[in-house]
Protein backbone atom coordinates (compact mmCIF):
# COMPACT_ATOMS: atom_id res chain seq x y z
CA UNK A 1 -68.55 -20.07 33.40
CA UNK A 2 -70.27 -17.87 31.05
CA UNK A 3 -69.50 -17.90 27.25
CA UNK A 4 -67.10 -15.22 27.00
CA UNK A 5 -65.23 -16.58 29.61
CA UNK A 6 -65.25 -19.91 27.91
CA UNK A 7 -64.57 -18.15 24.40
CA UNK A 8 -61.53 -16.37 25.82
CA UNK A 9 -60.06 -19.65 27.70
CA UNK A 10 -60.50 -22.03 24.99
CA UNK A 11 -59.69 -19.49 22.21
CA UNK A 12 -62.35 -19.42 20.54
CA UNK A 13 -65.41 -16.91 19.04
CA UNK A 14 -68.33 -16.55 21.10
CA UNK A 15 -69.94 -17.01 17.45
CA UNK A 16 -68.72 -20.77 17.22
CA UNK A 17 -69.33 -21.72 21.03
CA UNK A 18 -73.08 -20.83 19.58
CA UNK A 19 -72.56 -22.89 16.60
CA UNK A 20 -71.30 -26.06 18.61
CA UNK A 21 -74.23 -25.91 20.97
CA UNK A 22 -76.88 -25.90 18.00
CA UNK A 23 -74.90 -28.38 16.00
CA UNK A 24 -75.39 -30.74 19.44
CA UNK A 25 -71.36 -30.68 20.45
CA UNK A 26 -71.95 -28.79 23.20
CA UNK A 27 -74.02 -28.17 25.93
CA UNK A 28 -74.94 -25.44 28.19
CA UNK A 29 -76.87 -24.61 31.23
CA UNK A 30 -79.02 -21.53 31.55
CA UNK A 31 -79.24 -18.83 33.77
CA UNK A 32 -83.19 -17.46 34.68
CA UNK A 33 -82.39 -14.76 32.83
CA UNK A 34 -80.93 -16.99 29.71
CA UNK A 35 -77.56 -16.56 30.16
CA UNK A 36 -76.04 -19.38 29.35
CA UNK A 37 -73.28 -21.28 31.79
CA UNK A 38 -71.13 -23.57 31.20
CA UNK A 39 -69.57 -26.55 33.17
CA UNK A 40 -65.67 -25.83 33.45
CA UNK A 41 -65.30 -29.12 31.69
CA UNK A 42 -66.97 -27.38 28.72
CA UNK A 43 -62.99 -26.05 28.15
CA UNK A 44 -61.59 -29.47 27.40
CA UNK A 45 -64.90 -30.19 25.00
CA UNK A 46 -64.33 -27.50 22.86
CA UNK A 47 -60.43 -28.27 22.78
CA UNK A 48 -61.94 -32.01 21.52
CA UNK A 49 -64.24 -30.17 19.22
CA UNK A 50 -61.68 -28.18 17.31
CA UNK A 51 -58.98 -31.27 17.45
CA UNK A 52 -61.68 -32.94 15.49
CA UNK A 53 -62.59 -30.25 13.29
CA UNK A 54 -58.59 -29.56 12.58
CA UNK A 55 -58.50 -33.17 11.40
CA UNK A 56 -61.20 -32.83 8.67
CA UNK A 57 -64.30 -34.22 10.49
CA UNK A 58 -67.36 -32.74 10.05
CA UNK A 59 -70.05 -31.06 13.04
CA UNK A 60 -71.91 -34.09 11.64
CA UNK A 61 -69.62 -36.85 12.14
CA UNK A 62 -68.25 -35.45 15.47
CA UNK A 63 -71.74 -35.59 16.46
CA UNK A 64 -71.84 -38.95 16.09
CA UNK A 65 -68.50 -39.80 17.92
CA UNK A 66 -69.23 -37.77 21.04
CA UNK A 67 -71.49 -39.60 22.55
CA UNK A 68 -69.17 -42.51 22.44
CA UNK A 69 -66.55 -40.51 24.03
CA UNK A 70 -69.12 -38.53 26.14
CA UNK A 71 -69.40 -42.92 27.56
CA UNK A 72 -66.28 -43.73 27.05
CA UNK A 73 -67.17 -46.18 24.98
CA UNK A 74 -65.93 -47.71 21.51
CA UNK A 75 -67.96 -49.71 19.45
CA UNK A 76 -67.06 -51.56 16.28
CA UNK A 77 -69.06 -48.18 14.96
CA UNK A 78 -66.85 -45.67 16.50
CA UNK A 79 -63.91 -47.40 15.54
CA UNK A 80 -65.05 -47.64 11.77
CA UNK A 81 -66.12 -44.62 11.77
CA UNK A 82 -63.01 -43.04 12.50
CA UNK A 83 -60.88 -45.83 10.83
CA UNK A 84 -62.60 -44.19 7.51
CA UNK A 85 -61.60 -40.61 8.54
CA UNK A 86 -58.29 -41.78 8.82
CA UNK A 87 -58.52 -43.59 5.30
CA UNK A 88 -60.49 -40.07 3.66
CA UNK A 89 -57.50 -38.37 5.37
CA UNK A 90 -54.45 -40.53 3.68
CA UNK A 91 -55.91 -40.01 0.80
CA UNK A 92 -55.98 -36.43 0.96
CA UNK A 93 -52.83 -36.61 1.78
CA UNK A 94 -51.30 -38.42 -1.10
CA UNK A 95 -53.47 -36.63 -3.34
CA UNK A 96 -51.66 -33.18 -2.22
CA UNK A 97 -48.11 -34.97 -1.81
CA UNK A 98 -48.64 -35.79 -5.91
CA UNK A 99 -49.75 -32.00 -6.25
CA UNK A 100 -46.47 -31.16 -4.31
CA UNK A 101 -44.59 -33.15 -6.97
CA UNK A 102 -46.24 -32.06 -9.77
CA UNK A 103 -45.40 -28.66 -8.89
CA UNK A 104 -41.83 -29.52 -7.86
CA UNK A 105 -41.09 -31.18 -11.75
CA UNK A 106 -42.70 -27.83 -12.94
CA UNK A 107 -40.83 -25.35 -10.67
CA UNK A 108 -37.49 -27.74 -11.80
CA UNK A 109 -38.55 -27.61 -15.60
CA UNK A 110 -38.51 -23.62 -15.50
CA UNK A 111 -35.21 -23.06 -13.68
CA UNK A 112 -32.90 -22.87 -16.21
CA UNK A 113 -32.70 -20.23 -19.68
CA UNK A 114 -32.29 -24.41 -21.46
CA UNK A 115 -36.42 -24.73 -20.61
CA UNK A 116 -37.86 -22.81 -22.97
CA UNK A 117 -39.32 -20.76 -20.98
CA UNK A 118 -38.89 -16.03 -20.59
CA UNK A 119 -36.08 -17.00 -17.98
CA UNK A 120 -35.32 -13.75 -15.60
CA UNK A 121 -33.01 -13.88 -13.08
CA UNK A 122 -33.54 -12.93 -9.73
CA UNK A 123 -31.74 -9.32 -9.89
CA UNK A 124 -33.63 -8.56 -12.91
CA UNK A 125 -37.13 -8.89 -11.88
CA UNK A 126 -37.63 -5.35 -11.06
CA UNK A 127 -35.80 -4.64 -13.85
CA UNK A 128 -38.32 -6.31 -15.81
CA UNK A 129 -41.32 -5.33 -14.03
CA UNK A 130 -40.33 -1.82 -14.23
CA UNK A 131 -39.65 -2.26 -18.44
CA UNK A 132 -43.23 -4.00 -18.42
CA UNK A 133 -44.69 -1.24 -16.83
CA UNK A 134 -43.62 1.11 -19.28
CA UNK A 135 -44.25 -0.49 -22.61
């Protein structure tokens, strides 16, 4: 199939297919005109390719880990290798579930007139807005 056709199907940008083939992720044949075609396989790749990508990995590190899938093939490598994306992962996690609670004491802190804090209640924001606008 030709890249638009594998753009459209796999929904993604012609722009990225491009990318992933110079990055190494993905391969394609070429026409004697230089068209390139790919493989209808090339579908599930790219699906594979933005899996990884959604989960944090780099075009470096999926590099790496393709050819081991490409075999089907895991080495004690592979499998550290993605046992420390998993840990880099966690960790963002936890790191944005503190921000989460952070935020949640703050939003808590502010919800009463008691905090301290210019407390407006919900009918009287455009109230206030419009009063702000005119000073």
């Amino acid at each position: 199939m030709r890249i638009g056709e594998l753009a459209a199907r796999s929904g993604v940008s012609v722009r990225a297919l491009r990318y992933y083939e110079e990055q190494g992720l993905l391969e394609a044949g070429r026409s004697g005109s230089g068209q390139r075609h790919y493989p209808e396989s090339a579908a599930d790749r790219v699906q594979l390719i933005q899996t990884l990508y959604s989960a944090g990995l780099s075009s470096r590190t999926i590099a790496e880990l393709l050819p081991c899938v490409d075999a089907r093939a895991s080495t004690p490598e592979s499998r550290a290798r993605l046992a420390a994306e998993r840990d880099r992962i966690d960790a963002q996690i936890a790191a944005l579930t503190h921000t989460r609670d952070n935020l949640d004491a703050v939003i808590a802190s502010t919800e009463s007139p008691a905090s301290g804090c210019a407390w407006i209640a919900d009918g009287d924001v455009a109230a206030q807005v419009s009063h702000s606008a005119a000073s």
